[in-house]
Protein backbone atom coordinates (compact mmCIF):
# COMPACT_ATOMS: atom_id res chain seq x y z
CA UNK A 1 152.87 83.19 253.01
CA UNK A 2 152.08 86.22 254.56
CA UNK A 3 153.34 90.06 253.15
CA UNK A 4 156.87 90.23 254.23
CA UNK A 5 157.49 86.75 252.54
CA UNK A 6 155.85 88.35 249.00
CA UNK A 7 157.69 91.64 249.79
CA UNK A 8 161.07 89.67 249.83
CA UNK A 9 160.54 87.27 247.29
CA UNK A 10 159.96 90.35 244.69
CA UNK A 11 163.07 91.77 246.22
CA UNK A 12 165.00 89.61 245.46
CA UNK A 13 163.96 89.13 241.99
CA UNK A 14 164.47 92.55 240.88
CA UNK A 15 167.77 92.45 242.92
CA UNK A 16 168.34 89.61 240.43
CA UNK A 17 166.87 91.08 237.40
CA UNK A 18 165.60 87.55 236.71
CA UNK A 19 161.77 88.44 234.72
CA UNK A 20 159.69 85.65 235.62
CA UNK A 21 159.12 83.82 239.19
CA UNK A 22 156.53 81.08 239.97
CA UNK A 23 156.21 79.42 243.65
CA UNK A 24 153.48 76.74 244.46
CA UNK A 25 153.32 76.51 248.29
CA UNK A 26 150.62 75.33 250.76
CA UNK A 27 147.84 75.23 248.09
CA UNK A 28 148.70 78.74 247.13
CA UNK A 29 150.34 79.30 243.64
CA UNK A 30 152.06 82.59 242.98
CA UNK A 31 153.47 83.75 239.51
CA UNK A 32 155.27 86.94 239.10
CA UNK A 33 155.99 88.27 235.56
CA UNK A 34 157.82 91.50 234.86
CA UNK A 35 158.42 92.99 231.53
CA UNK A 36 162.69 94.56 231.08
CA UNK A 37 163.22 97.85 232.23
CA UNK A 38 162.60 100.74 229.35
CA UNK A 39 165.47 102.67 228.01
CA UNK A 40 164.66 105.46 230.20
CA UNK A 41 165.13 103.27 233.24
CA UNK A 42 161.32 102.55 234.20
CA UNK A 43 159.71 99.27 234.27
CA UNK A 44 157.04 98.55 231.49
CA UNK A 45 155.15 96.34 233.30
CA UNK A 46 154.51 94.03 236.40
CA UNK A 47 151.78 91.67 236.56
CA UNK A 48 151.19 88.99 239.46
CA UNK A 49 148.51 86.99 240.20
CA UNK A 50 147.77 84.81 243.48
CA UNK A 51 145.73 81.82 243.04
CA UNK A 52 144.53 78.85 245.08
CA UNK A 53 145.66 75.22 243.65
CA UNK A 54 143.54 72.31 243.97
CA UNK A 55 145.26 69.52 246.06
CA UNK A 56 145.05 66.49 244.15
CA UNK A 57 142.79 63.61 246.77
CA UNK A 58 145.11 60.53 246.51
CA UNK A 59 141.78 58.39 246.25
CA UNK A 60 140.40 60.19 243.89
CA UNK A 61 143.21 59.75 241.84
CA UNK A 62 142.76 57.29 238.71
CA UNK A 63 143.80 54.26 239.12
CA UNK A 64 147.65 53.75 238.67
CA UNK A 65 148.77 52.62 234.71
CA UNK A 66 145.64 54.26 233.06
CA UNK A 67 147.28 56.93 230.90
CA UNK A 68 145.87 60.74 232.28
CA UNK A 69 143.07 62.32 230.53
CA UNK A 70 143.55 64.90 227.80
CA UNK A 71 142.79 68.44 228.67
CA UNK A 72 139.72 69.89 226.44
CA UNK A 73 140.96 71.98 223.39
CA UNK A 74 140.65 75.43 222.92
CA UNK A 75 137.86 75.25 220.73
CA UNK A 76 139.49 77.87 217.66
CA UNK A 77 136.33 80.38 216.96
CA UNK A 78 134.23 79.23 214.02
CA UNK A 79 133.06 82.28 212.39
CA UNK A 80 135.81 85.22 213.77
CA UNK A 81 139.03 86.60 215.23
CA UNK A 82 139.81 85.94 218.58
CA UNK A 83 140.91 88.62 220.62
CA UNK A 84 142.86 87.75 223.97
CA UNK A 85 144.28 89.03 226.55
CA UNK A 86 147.57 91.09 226.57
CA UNK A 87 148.02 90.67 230.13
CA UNK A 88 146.71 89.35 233.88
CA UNK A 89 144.05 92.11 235.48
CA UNK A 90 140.27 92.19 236.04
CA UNK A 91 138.61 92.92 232.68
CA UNK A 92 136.06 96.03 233.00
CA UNK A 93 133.19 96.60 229.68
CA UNK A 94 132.63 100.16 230.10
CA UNK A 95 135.15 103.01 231.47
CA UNK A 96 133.01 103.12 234.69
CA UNK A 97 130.21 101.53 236.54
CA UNK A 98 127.20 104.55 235.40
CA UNK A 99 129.09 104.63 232.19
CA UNK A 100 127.29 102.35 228.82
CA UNK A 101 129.88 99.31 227.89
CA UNK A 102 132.69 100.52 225.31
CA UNK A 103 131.03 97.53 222.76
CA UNK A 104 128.05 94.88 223.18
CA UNK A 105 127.03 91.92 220.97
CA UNK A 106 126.26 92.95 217.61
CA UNK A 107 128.09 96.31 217.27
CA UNK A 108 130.16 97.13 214.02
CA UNK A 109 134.22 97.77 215.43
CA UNK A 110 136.70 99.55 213.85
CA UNK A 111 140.84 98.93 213.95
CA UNK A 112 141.79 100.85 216.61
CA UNK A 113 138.47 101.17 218.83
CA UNK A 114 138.48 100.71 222.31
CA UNK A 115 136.94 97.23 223.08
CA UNK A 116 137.46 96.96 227.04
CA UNK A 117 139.68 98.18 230.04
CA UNK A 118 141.84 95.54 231.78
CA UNK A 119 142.76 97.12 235.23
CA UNK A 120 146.67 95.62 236.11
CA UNK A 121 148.07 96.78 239.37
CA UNK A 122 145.76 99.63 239.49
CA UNK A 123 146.39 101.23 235.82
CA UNK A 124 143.47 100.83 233.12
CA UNK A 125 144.60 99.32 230.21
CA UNK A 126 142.42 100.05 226.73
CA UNK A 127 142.29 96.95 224.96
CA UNK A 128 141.50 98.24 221.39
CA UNK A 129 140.40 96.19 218.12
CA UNK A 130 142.55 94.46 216.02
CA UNK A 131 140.22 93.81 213.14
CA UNK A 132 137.65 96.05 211.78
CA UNK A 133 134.33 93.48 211.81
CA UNK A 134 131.25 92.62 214.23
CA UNK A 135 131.67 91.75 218.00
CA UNK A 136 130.07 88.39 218.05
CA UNK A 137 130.83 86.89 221.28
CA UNK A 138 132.34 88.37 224.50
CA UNK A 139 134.07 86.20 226.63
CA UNK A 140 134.11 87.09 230.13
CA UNK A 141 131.44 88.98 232.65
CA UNK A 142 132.47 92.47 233.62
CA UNK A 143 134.43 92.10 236.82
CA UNK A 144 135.65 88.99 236.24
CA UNK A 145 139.52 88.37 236.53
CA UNK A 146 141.55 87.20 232.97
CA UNK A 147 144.57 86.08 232.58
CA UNK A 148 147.20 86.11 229.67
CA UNK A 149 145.72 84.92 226.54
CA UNK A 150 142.35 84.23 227.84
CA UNK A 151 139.57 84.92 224.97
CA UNK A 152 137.98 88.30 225.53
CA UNK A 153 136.28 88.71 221.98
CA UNK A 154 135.28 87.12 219.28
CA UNK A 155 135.04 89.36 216.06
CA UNK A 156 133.48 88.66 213.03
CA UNK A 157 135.77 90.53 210.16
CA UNK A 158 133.97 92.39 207.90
């Protein structure tokens, strides 16, 4: 798929107005999600994300009759809130790379506070706390790419 393909493809989904798109083609999967246009005409939001998919190796596979394996469960946080991703972007810990981390391990949070920066289609978007309590786990490494829903946080309420 090369860029006039992509270019066309979103084309002709906003031509359609249809919201969300996914394609799975030569071991490359692409999902396109866009939030309804805003009163005022604009678009809220329009995430995408390009991924490679692992081709299954026929004799590999299990053999045939055995029922699949489960998936692992989410393990559910024992001791605090989860706090997940609103949307698909690389997840940044501090405002900028000479700048100290907006939270660490250990620190006290406040409703409201600004826990991270996801960067979406080159905007910075504060991801602030939920819960007033102590950061007790964070999820991903700076850099590193999230998607929708992925655990970024795990807050202890106080």
């Amino acid at each position: 798929m090369d860029i006039s393909d992509l270019k066309e493809i979103l084309r002709i989904l906003e031509a359609q107005d249809i919201t969300e798109f996914e394609l799975e083609q030569d071991g490359v999967k692409l999902r396109v999600c866009r939030s309804a246009v805003t009163p005022g005409g604009a678009v809220a939001a329009v995430t995408s994300h390009l991924a490679p998919v692992p081709v299954a190796d026929p004799a590999a596979s299990a053999s045939p009759g055995a029922p699949p394996s489960p998936a692992p469960a989410a393990a559910a946080p024992a001791d605090g809130t989860l706090v997940k991703s609103p949307i698909v972007g690389t997840f940044y810990r501090a405002p900028d790379p000479n700048s100290p981390p907006f939270v660490s391990v250990g620190d006290r949070v406040k409703v409201g506070q600004v826990l991270c920066i996801i960067e979406a289609m080159k905007l910075m978007n504060e991801i602030e706390a939920e819960v007033a309590g102590e950061v007790v786990k964070i999820h991903p490494e700076n850099g590193q790419p999230v998607q929708y829903g992925d655990p970024l946080f795990t807050v202890r309420p106080a």
